[in-house]
N, C-alpha and C. Protein backbone atom coordinates (compact mmCIF):
# COMPACT_ATOMS: atom_id res chain seq x y z
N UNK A 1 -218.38 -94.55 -134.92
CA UNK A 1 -218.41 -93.76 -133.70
C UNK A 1 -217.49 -92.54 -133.87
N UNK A 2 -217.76 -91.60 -133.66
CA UNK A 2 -216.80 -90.25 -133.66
C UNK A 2 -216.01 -89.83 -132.80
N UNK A 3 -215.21 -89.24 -133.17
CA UNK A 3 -214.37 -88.81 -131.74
C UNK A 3 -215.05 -88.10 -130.94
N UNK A 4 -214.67 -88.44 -129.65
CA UNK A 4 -214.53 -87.32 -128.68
C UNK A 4 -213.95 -86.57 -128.62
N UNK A 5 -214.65 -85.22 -128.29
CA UNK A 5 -213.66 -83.73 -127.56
C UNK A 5 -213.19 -83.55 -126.67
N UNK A 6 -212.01 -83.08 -126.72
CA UNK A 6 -211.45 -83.11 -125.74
C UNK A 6 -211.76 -81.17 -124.60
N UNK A 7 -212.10 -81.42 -123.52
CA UNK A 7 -212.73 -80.34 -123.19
C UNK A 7 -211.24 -79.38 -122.60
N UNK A 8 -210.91 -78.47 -123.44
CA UNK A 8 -209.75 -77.25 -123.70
C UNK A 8 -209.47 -77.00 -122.56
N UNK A 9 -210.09 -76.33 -121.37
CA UNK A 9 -210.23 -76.00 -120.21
C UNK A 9 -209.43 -76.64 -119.38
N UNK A 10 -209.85 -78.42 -119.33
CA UNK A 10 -209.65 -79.22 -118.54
C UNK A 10 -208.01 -79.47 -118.99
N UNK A 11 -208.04 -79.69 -120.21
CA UNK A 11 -206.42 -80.05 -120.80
C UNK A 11 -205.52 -78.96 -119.89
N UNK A 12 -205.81 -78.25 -119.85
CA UNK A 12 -204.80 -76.59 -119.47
C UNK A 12 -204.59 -76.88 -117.91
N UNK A 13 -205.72 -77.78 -117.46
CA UNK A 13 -205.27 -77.82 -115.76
C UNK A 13 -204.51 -78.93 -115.21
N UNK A 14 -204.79 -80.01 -116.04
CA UNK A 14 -204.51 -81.32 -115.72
C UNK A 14 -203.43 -81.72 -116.51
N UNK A 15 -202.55 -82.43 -116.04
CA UNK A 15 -201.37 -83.28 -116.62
C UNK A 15 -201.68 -84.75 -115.76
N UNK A 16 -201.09 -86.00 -116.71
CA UNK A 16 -201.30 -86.63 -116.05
C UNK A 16 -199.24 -87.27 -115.63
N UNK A 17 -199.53 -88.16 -114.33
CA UNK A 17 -198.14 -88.93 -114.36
C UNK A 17 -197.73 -89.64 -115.15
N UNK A 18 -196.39 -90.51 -114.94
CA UNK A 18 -196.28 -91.80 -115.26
C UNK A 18 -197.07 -92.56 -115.03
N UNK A 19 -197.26 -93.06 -113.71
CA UNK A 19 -197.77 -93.78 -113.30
C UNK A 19 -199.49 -93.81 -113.23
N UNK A 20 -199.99 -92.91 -114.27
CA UNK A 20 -201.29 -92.62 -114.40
C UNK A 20 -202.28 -91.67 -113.32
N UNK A 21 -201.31 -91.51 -112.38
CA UNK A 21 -202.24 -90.43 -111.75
C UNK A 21 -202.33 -89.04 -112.46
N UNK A 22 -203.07 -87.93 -111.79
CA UNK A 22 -203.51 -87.16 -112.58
C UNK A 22 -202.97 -86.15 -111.75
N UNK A 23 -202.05 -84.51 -112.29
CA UNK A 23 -201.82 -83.98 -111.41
C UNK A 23 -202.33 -82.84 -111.92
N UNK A 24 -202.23 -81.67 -110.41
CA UNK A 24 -203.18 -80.40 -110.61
C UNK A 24 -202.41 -79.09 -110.25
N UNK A 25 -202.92 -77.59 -110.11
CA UNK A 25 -202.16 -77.24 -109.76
C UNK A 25 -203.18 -76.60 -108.34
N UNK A 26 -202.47 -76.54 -107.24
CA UNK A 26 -202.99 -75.98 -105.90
C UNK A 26 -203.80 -74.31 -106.07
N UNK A 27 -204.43 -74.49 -105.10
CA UNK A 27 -205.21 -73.47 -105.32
C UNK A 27 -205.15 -71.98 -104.24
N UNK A 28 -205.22 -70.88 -104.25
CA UNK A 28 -204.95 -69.94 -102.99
C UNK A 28 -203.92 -69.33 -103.70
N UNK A 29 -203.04 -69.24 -104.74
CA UNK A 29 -201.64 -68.60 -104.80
C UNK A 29 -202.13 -67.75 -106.03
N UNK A 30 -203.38 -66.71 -106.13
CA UNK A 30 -203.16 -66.02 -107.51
C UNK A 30 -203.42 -64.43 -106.93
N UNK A 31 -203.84 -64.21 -105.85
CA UNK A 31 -203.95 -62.90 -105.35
C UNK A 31 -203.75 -62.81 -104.18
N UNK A 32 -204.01 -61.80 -103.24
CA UNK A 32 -203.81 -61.21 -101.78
C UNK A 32 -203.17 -62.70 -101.07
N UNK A 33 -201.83 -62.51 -101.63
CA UNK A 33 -200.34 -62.65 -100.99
C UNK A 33 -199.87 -62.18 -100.01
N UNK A 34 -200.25 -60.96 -99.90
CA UNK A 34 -199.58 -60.52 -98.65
C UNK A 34 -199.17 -61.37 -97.06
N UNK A 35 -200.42 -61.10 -96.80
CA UNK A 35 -200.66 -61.99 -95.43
C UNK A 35 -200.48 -63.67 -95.20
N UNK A 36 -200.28 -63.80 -96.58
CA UNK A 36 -199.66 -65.61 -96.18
C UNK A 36 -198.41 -65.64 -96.16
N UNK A 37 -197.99 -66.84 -95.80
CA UNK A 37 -196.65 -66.62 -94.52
C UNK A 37 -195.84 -67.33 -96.21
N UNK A 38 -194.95 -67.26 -95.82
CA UNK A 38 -193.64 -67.66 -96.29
C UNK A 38 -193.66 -69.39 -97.09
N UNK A 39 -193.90 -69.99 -95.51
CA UNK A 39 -193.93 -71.29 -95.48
C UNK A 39 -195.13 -71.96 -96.39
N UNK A 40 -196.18 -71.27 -96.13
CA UNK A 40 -197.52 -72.06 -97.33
C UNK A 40 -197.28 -71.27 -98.54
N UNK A 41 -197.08 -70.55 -98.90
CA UNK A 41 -196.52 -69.67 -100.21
C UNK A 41 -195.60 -70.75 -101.49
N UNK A 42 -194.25 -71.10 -100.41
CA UNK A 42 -193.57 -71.98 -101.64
C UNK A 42 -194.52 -73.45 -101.00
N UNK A 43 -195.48 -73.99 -100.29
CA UNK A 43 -196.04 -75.62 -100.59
C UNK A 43 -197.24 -75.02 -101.57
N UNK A 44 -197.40 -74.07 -101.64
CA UNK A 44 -198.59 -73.64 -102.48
C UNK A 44 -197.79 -74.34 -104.60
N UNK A 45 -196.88 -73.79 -104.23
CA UNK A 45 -195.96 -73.78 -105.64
C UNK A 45 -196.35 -75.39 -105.93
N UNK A 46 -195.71 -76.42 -105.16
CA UNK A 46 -195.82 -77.77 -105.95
C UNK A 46 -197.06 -78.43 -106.03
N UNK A 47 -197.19 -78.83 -107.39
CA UNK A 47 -198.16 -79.62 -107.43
C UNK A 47 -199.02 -80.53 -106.68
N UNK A 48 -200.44 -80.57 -106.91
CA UNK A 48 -201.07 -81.76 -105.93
C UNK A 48 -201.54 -82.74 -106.61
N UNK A 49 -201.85 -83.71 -106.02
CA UNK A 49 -202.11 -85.11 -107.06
C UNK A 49 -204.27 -84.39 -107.09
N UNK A 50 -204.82 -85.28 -108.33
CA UNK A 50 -206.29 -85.00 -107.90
C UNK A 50 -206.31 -86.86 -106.88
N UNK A 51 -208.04 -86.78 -106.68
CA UNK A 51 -208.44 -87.41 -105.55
C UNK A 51 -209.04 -88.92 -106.41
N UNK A 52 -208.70 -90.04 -105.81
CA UNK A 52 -208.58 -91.12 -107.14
C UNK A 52 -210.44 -91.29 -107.13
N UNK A 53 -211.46 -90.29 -106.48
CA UNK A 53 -213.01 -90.70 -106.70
C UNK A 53 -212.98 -89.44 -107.89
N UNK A 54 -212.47 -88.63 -108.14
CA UNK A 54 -212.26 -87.51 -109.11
C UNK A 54 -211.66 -87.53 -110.34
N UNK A 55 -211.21 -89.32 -110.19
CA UNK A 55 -210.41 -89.27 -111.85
C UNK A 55 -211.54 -89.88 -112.83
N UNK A 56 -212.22 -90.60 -112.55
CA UNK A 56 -213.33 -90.80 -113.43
C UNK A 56 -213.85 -89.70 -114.41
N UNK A 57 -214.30 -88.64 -113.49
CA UNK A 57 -214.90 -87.35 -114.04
C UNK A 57 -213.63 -86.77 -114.96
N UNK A 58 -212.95 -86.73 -114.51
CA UNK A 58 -211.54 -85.84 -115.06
C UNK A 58 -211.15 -86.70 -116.40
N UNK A 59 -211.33 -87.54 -116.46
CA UNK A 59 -210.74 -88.98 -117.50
C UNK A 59 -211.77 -88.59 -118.66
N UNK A 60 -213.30 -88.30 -118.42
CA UNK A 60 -214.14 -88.52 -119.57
C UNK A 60 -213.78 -86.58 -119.99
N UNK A 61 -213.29 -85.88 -119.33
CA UNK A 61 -213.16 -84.31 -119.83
C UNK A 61 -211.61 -84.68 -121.13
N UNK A 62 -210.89 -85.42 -120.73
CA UNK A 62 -209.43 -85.49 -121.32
C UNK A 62 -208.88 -86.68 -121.46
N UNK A 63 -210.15 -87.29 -122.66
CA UNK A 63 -209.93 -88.51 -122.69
C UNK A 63 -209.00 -89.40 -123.32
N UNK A 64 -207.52 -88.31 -124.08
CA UNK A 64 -206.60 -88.75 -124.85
C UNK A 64 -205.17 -88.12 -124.19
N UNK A 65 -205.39 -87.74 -122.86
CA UNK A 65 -204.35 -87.30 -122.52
C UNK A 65 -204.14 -88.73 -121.39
């Protein structure tokens, strides 16, 4: 059986935890800044977990991480 690839893309977005969850990075914070407030700006910054019906899919993209 051969290896699997690991799909490049997916590696670059995803890290996973300790505890095996999978984390991501939030979405909304790469242009027209202006008009968002302060307060969603830095919750934009920390990480979000993905959604545990979404790790399946995510698991067969990065299957050695």
């Amino acid at each position: 059986m051969p290896k699997i690839k690991t799909c490049r893309g997916a590696a670059k977005r995803f890290k996973t935890t300790g505890s095996g969850r999978i984390k991501r990075a939030k979405a909304y914070r790469r242009h027209i800044l202006s008009h968002k407030g302060r307060k969603r700006k830095r919750q934009l910054r920390s990480d979000g977990l993905v959604a545990m019906v979404d790790h399946e899919n995510i698991k067969k993209l990065i299957p050695y991480l």
